[in-house]
C-alpha atoms as a PDB file:
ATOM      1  CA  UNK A   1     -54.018   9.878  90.049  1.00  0.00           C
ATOM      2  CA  UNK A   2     -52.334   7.030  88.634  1.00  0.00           C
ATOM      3  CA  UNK A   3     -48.690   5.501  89.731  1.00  0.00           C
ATOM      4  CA  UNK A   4     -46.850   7.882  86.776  1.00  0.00           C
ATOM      5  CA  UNK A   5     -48.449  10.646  88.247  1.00  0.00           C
ATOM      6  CA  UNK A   6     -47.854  10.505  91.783  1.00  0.00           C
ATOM      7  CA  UNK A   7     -44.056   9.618  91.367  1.00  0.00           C
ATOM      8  CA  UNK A   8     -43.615  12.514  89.281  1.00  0.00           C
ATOM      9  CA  UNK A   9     -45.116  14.655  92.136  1.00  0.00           C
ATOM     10  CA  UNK A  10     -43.671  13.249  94.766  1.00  0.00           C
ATOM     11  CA  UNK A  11     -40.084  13.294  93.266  1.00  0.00           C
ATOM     12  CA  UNK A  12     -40.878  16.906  92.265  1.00  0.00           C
ATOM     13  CA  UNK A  13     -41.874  17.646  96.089  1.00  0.00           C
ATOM     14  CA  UNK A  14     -38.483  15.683  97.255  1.00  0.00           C
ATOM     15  CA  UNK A  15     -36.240  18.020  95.368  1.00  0.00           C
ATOM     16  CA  UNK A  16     -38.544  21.060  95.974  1.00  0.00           C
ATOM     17  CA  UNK A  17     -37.630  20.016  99.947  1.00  0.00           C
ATOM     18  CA  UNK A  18     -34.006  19.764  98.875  1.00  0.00           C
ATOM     19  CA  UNK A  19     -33.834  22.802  97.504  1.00  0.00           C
ATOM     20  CA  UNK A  20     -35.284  24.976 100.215  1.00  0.00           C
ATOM     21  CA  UNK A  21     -33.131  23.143 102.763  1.00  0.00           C
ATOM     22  CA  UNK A  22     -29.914  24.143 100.838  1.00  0.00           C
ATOM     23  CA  UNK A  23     -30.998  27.791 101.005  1.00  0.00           C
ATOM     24  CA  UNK A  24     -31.703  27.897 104.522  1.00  0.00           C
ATOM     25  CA  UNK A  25     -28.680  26.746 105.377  1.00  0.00           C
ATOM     26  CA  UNK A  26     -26.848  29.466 102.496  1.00  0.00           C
ATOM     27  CA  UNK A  27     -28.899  31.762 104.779  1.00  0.00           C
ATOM     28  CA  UNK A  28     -27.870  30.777 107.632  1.00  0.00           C
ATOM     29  CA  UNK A  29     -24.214  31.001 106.904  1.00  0.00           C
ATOM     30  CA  UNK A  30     -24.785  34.693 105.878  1.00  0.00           C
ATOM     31  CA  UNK A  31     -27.202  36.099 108.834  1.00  0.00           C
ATOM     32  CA  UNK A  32     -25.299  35.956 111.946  1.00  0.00           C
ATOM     33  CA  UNK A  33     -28.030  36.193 114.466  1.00  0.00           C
ATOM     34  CA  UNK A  34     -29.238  33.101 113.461  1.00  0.00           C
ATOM     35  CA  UNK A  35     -32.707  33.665 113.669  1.00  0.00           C
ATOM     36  CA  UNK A  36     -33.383  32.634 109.929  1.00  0.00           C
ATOM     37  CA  UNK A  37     -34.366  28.842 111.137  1.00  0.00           C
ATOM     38  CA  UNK A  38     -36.859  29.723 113.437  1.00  0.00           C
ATOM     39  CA  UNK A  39     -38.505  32.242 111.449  1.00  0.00           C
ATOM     40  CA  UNK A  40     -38.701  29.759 108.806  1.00  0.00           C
ATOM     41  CA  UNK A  41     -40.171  27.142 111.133  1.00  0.00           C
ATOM     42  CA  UNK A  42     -42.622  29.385 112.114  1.00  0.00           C
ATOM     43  CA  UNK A  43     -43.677  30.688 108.096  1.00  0.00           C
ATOM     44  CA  UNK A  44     -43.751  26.779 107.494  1.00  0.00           C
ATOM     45  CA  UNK A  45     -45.990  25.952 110.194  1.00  0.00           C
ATOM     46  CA  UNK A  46     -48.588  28.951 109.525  1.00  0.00           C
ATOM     47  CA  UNK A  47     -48.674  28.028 106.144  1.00  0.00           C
ATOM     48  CA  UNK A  48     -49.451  24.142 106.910  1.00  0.00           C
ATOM     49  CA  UNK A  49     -52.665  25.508 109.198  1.00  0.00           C
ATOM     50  CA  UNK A  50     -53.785  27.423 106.268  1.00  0.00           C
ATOM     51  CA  UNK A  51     -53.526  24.508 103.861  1.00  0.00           C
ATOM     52  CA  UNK A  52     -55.460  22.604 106.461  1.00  0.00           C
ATOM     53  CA  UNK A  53     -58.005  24.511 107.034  1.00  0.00           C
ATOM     54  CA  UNK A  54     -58.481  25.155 103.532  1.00  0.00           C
ATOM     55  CA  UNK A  55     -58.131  21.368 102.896  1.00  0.00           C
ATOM     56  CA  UNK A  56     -61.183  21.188 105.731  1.00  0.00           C
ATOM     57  CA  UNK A  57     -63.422  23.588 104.265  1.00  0.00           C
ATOM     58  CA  UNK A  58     -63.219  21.972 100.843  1.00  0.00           C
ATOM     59  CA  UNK A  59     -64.003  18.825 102.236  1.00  0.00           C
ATOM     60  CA  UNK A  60     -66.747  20.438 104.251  1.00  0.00           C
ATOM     61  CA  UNK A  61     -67.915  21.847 101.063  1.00  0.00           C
ATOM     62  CA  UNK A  62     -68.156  18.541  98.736  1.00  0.00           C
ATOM     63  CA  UNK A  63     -69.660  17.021 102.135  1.00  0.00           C
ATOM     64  CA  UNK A  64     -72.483  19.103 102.085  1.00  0.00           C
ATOM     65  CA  UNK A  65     -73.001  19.102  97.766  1.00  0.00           C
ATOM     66  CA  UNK A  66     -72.809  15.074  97.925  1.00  0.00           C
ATOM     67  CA  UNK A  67     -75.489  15.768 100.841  1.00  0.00           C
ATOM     68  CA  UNK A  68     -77.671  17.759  99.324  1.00  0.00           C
ATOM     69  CA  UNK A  69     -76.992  15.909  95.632  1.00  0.00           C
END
């Protein structure tokens, strides 16, 4: 990717961030048990161990086709 590129995503992933903090805390205001974080925290995480272990297996995967290339 070149500089353009990357800026644009990561500026698009900064506001993205933003965006999901403001709702939590709109959320938060509204649910009065205030469980809403740590559910959150919890989706967040199991969805990072997904996209790593996807990440893995497709590295796995070009591993073994630049191997056997």
């Amino acid at each position: 990717m070149d500089e353009k590129t990357l800026t644009a995503v990561s500026t698009t992933l900064a506001l993205f961030q933003i965006q999901l903090n403001a709702i939590l805390l709109l959320l938060e205001r509204h649910v009065p048990d205030g469980q809403i974080r740590e559910e959150f925290q919890r989706l967040v995480s199991e969805g990072v161990q997904f996209a790593g272990m996807e990440t893995m297996q497709s590295f796995r995967e070009r591993i073994r086709e630049g191997i056997i290339q």
